[in-house]
N, C-alpha and C. Protein backbone atom coordinates (compact mmCIF):
# COMPACT_ATOMS: atom_id res chain seq x y z
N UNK A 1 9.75 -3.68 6.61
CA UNK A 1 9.60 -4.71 5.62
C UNK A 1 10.68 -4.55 4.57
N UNK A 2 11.46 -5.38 4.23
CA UNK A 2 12.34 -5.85 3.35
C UNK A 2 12.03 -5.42 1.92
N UNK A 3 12.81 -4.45 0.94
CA UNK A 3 11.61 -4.66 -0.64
C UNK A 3 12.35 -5.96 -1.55
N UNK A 4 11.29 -6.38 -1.86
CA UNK A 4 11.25 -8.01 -2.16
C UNK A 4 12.42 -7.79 -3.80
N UNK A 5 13.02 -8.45 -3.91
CA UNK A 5 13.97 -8.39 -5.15
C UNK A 5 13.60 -9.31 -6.09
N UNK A 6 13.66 -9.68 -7.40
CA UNK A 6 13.33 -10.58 -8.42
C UNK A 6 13.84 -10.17 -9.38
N UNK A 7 13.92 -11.21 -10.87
CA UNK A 7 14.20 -10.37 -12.17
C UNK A 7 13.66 -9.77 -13.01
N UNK A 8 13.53 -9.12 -14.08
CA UNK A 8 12.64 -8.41 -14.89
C UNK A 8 11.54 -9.17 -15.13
N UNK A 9 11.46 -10.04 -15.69
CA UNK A 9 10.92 -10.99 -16.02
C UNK A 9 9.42 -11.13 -14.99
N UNK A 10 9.83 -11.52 -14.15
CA UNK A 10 9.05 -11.50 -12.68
C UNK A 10 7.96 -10.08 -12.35
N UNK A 11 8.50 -9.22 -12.73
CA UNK A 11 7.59 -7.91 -12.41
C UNK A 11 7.13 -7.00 -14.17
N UNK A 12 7.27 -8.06 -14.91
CA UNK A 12 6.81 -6.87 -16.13
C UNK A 12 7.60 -5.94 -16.77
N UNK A 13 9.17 -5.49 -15.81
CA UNK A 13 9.46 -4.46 -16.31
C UNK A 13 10.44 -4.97 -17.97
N UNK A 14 11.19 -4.25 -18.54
CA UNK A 14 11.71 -4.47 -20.09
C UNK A 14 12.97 -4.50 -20.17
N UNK A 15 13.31 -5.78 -19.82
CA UNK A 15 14.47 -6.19 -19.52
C UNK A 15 15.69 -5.76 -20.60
N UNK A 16 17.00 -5.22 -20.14
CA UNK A 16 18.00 -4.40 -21.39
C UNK A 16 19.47 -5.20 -21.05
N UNK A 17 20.07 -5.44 -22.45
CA UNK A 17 21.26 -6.30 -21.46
C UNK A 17 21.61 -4.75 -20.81
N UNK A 18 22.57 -5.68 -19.92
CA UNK A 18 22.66 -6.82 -19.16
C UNK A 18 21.31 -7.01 -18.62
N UNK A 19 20.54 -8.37 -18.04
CA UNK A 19 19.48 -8.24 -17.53
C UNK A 19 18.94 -7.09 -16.22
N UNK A 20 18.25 -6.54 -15.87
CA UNK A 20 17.69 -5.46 -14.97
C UNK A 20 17.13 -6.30 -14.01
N UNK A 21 17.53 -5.69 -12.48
CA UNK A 21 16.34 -6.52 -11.80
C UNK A 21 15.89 -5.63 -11.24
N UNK A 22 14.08 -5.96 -10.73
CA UNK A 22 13.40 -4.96 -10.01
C UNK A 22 13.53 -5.33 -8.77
N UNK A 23 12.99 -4.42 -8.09
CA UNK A 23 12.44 -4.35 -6.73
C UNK A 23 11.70 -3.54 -6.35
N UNK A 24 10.73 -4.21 -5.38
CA UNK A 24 9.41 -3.56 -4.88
C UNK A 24 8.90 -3.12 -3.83
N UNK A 25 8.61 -1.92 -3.50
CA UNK A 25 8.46 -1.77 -2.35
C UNK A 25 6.68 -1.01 -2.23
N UNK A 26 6.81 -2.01 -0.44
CA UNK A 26 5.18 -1.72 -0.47
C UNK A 26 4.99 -0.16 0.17
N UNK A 27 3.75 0.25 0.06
CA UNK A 27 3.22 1.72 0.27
C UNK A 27 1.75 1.52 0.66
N UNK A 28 1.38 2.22 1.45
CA UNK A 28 0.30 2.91 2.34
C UNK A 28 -0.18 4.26 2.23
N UNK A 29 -1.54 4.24 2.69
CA UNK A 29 -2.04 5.82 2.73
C UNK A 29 -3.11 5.58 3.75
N UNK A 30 -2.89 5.86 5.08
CA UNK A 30 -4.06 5.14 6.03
C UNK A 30 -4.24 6.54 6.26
N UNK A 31 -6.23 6.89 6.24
CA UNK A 31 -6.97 8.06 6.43
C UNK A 31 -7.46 7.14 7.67
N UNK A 32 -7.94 7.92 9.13
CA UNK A 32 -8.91 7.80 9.54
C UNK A 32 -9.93 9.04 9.93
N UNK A 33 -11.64 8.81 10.09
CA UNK A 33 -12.46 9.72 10.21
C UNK A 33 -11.63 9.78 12.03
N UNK A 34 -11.27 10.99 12.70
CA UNK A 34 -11.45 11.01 14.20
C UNK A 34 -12.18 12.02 14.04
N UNK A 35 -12.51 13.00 13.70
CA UNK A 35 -13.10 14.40 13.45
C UNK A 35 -14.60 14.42 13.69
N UNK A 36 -15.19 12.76 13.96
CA UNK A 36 -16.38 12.67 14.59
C UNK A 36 -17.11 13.59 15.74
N UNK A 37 -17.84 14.59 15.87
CA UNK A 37 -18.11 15.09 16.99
C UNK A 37 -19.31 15.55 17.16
N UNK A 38 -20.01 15.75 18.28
CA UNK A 38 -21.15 15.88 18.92
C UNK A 38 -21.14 17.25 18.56
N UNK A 39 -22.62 17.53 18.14
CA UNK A 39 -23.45 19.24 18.02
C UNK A 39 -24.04 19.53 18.89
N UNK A 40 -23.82 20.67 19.87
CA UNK A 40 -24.83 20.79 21.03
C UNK A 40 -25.51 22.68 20.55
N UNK A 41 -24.60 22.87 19.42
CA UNK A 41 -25.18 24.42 18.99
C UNK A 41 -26.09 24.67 18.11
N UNK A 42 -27.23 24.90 18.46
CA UNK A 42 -28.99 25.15 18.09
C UNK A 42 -28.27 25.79 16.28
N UNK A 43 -27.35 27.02 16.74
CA UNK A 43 -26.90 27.67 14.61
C UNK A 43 -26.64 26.72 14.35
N UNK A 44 -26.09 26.01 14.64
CA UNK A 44 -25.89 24.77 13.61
C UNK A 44 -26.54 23.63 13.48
N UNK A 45 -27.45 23.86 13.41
CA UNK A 45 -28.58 22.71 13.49
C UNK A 45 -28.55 21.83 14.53
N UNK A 46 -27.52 21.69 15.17
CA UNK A 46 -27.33 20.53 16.24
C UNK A 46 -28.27 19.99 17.39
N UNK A 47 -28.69 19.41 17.54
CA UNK A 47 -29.61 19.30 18.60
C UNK A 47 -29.00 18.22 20.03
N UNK A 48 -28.65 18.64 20.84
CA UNK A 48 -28.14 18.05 21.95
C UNK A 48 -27.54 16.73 21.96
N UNK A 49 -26.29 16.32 21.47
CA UNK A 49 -25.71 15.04 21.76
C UNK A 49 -25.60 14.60 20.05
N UNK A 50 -26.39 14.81 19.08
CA UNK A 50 -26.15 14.17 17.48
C UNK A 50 -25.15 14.37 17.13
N UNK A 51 -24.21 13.01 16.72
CA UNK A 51 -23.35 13.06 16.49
C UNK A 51 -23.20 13.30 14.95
N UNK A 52 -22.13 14.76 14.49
CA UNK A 52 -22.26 14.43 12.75
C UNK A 52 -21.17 14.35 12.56
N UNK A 53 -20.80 13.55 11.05
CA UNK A 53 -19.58 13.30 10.79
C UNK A 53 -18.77 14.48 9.69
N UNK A 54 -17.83 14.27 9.99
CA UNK A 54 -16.96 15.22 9.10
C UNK A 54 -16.03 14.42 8.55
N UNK A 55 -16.02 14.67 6.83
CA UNK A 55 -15.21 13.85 5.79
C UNK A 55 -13.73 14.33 5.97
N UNK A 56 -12.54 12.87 6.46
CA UNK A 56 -11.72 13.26 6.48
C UNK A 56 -10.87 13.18 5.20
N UNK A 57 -9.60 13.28 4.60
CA UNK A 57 -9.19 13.00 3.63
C UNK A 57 -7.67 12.57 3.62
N UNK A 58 -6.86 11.55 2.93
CA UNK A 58 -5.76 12.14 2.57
C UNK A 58 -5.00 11.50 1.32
N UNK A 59 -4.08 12.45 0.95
CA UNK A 59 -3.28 11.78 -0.45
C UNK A 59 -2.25 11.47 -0.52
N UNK A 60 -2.07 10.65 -1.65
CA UNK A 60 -0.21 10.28 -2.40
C UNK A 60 -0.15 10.78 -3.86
N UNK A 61 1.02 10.04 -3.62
CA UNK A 61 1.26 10.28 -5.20
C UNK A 61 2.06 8.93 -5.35
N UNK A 62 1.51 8.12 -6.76
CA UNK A 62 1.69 6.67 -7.30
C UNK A 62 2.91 6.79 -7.72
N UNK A 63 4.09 6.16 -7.10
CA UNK A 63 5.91 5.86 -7.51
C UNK A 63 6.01 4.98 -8.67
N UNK A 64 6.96 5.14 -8.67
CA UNK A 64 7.81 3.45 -9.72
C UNK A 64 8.04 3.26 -10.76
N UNK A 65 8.15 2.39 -11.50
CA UNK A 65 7.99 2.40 -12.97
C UNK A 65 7.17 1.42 -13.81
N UNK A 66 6.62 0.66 -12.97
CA UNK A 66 5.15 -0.27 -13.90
C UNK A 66 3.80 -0.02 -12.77
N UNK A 67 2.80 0.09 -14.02
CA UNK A 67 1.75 -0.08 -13.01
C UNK A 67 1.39 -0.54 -11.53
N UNK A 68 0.80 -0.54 -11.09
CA UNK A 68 0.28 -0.87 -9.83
C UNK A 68 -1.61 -0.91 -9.66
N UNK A 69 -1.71 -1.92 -8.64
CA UNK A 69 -3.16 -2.19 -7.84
C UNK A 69 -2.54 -2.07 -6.64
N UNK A 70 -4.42 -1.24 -6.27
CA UNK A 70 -4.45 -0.82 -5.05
C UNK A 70 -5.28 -1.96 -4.42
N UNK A 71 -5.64 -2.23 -3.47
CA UNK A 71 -6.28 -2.73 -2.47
C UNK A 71 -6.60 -1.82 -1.14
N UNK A 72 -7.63 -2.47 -0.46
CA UNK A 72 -8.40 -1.34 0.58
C UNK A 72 -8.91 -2.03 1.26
N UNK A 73 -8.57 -1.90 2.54
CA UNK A 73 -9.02 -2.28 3.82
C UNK A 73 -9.57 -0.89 4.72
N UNK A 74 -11.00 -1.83 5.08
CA UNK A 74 -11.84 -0.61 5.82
C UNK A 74 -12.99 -1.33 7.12
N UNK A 75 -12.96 0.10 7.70
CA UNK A 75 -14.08 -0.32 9.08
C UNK A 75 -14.78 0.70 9.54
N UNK A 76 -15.24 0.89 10.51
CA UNK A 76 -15.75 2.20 10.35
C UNK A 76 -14.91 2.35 12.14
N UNK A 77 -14.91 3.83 11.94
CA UNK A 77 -14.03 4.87 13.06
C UNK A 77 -14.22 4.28 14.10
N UNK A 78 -15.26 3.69 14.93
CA UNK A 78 -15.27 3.64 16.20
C UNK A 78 -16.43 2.19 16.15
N UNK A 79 -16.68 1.29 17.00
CA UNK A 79 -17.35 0.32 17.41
C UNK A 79 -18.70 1.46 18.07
N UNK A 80 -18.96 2.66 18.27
CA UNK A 80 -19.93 3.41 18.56
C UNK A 80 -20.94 3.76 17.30
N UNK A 81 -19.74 3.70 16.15
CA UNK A 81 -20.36 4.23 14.58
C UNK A 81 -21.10 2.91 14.00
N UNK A 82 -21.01 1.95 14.77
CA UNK A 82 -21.14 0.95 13.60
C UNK A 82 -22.45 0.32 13.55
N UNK A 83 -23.31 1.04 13.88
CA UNK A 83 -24.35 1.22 13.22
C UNK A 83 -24.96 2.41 12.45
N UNK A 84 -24.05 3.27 12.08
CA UNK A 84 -24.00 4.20 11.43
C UNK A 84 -23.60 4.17 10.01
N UNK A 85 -24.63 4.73 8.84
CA UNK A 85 -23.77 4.66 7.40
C UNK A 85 -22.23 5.09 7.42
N UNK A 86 -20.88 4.44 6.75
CA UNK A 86 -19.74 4.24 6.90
C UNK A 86 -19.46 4.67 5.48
N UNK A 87 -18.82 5.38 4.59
CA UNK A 87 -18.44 6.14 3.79
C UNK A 87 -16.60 6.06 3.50
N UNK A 88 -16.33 5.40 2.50
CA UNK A 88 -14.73 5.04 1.80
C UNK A 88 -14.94 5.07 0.20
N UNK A 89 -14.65 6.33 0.30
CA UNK A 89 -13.97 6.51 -1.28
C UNK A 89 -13.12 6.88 -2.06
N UNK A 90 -12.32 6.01 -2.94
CA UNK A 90 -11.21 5.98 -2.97
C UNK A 90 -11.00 6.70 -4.73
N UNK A 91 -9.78 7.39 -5.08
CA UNK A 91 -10.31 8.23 -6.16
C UNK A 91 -8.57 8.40 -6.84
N UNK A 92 -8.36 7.48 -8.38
CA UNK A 92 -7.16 7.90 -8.92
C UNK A 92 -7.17 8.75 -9.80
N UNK A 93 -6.36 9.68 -10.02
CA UNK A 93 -6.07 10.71 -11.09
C UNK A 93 -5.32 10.41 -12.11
N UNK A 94 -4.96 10.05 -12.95
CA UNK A 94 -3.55 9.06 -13.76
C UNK A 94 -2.81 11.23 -14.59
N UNK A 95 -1.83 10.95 -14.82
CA UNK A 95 -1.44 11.95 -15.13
C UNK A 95 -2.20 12.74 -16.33
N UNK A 96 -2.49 11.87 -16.87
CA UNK A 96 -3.07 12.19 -18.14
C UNK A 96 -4.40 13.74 -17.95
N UNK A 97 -5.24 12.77 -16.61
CA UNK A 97 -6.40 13.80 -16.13
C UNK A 97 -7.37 12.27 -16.36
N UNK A 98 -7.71 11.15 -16.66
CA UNK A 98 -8.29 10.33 -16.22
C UNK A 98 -8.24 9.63 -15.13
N UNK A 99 -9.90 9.84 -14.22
CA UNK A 99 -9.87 9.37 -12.72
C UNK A 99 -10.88 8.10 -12.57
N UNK A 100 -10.39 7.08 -11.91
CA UNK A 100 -11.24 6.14 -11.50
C UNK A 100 -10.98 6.12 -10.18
N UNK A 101 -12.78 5.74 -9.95
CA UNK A 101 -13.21 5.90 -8.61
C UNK A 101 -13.39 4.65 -7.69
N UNK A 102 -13.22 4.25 -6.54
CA UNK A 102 -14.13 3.09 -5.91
C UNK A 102 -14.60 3.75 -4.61
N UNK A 103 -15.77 3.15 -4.37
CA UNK A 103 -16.37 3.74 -3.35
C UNK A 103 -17.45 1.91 -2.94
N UNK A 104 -18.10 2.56 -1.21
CA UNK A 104 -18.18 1.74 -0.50
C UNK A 104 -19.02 2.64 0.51
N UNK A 105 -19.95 2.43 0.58
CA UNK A 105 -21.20 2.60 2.18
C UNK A 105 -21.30 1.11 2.54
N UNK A 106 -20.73 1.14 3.76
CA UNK A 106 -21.23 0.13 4.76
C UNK A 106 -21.93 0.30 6.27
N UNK A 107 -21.64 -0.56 6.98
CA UNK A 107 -22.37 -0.13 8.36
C UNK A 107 -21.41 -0.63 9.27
N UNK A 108 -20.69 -2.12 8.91
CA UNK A 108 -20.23 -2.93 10.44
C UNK A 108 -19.12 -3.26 9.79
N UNK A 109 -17.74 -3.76 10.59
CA UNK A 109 -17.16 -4.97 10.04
C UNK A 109 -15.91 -4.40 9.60
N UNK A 110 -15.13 -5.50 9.79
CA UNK A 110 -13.45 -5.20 8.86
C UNK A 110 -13.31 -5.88 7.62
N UNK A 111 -13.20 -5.12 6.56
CA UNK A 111 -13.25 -4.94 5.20
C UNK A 111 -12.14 -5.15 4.07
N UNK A 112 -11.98 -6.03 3.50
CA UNK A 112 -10.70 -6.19 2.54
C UNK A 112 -10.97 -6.07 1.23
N UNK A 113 -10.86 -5.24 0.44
CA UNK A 113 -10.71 -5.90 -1.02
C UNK A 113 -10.11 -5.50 -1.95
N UNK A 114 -9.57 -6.25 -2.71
CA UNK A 114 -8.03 -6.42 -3.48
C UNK A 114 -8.11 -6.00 -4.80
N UNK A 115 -7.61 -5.25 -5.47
CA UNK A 115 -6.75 -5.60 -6.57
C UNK A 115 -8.38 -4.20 -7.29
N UNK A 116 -9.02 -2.84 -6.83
CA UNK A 116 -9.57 -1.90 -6.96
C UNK A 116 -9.51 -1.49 -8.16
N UNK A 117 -8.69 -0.77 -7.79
CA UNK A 117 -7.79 0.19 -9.19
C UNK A 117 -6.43 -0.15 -9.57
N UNK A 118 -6.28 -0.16 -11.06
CA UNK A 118 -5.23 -0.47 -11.67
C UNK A 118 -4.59 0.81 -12.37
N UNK A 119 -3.44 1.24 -11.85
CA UNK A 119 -3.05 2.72 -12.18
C UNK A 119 -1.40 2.47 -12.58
N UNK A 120 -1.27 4.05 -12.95
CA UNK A 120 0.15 3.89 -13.57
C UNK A 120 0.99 4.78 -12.65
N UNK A 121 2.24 4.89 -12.79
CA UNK A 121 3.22 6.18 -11.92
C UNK A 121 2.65 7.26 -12.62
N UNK A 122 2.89 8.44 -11.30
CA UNK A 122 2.44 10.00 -11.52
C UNK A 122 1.36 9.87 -11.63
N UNK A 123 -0.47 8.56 -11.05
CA UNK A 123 -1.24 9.19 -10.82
C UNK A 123 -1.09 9.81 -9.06
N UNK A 124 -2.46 10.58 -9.04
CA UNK A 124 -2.49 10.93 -7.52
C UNK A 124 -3.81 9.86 -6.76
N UNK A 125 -3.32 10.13 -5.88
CA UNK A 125 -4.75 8.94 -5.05
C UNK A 125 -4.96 9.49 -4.22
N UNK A 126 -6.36 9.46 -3.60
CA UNK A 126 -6.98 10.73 -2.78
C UNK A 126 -7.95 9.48 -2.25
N UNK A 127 -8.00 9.56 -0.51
CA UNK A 127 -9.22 8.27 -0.18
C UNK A 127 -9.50 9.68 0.70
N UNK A 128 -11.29 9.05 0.79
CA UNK A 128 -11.93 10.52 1.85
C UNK A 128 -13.16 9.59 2.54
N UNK A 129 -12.76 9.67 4.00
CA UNK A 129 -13.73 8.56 4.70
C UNK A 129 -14.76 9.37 5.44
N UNK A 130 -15.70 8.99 5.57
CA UNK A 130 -17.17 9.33 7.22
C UNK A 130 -17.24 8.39 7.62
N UNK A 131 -17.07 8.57 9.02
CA UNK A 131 -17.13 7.52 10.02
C UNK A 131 -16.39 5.75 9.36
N UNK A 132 -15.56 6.32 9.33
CA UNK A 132 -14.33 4.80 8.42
C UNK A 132 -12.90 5.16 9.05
N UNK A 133 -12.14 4.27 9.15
CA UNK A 133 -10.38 4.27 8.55
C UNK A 133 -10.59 3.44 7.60
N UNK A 134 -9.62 3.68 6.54
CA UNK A 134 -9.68 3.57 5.35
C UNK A 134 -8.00 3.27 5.07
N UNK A 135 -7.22 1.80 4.88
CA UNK A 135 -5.76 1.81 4.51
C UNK A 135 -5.62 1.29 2.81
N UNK A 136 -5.41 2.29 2.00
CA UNK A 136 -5.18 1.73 1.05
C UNK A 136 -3.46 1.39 0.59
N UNK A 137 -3.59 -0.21 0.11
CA UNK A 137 -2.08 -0.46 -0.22
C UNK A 137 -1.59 -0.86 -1.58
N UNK A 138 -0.38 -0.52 -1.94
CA UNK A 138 0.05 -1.14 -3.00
C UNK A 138 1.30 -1.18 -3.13
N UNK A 139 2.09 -1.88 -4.10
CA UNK A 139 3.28 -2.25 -4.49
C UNK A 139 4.33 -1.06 -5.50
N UNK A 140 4.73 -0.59 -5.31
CA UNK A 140 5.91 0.41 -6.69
C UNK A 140 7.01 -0.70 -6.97
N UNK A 141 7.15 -0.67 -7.94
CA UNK A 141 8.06 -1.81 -8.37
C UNK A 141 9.24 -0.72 -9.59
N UNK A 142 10.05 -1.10 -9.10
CA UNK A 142 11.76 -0.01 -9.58
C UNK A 142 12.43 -1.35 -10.41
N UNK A 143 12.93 -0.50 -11.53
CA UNK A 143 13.89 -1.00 -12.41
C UNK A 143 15.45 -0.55 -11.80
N UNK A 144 16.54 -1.73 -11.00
CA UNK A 144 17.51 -1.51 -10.92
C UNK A 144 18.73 -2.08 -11.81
């Protein structure tokens, strides 16, 4: 994908003569649960064939130089899970040490929704799914 070009003006950033233009480029962090697996060992509570889930995780770190929204698209791991509680939660750190959270139990279905968390560069973002893939996206937008 191309990063989309425009003028200051257009993306927020603080335009200095000569005018500055940004550009933006998009970013991803796709977690999926595969780590799903069957217990057949009595120590571990397992009882023949129950499937338990194990929370997968993974992180970034927020680029650029103006804020950003995230958005999150989700489903759960397998068409086997999906009648199973489905677990996406999504978690920013902003540098400072203030974190906002979104989170989501579902059961079925492919999942969109936009515009979550509103964060700045140098937070961290951490999504941790059960029985989910979980793609969260957003925009970094650069002062050139």
């Amino acid at each position: 994908m191309m990063p989309h070009s425009h003028n200051a003006h257009g993306c927020g950033c603080v335009p200095r003569p000569p005018v500055r233009h940004c550009r933006q480029e998009a970013k991803e962090l796709l977690v999926e649960d595969d780590k799903t697996r069957t217990d057949n060992n009595p120590s571990t509570g397992g009882v023949g064939g129950i499937i338990n889930a194990v929370r997968s995780a993974g992180e970034a770190i927020i680029g650029g130089g103006c804020c950003v929204q995230l958005s999150v698209e989700y489903m759960p791991a397998t068409v086997s899970l999906a009648d199973q509680v489905c677990d996406v939660n999504v978690r920013v750190q902003d540098s400072e040490g203030s974190t906002l959270t979104w989170r989501k139990q579902f059961k079925e279905g492919y999942h969109v929704k936009e515009c979550i968390i509103t964060t700045y560069p140098g937070a961290r973002l951490t999504v941790i799914v059960v029985n989910a893939i979980a793609r969260v996206r957003w925009c970094e937008i650069f002062s050139c």
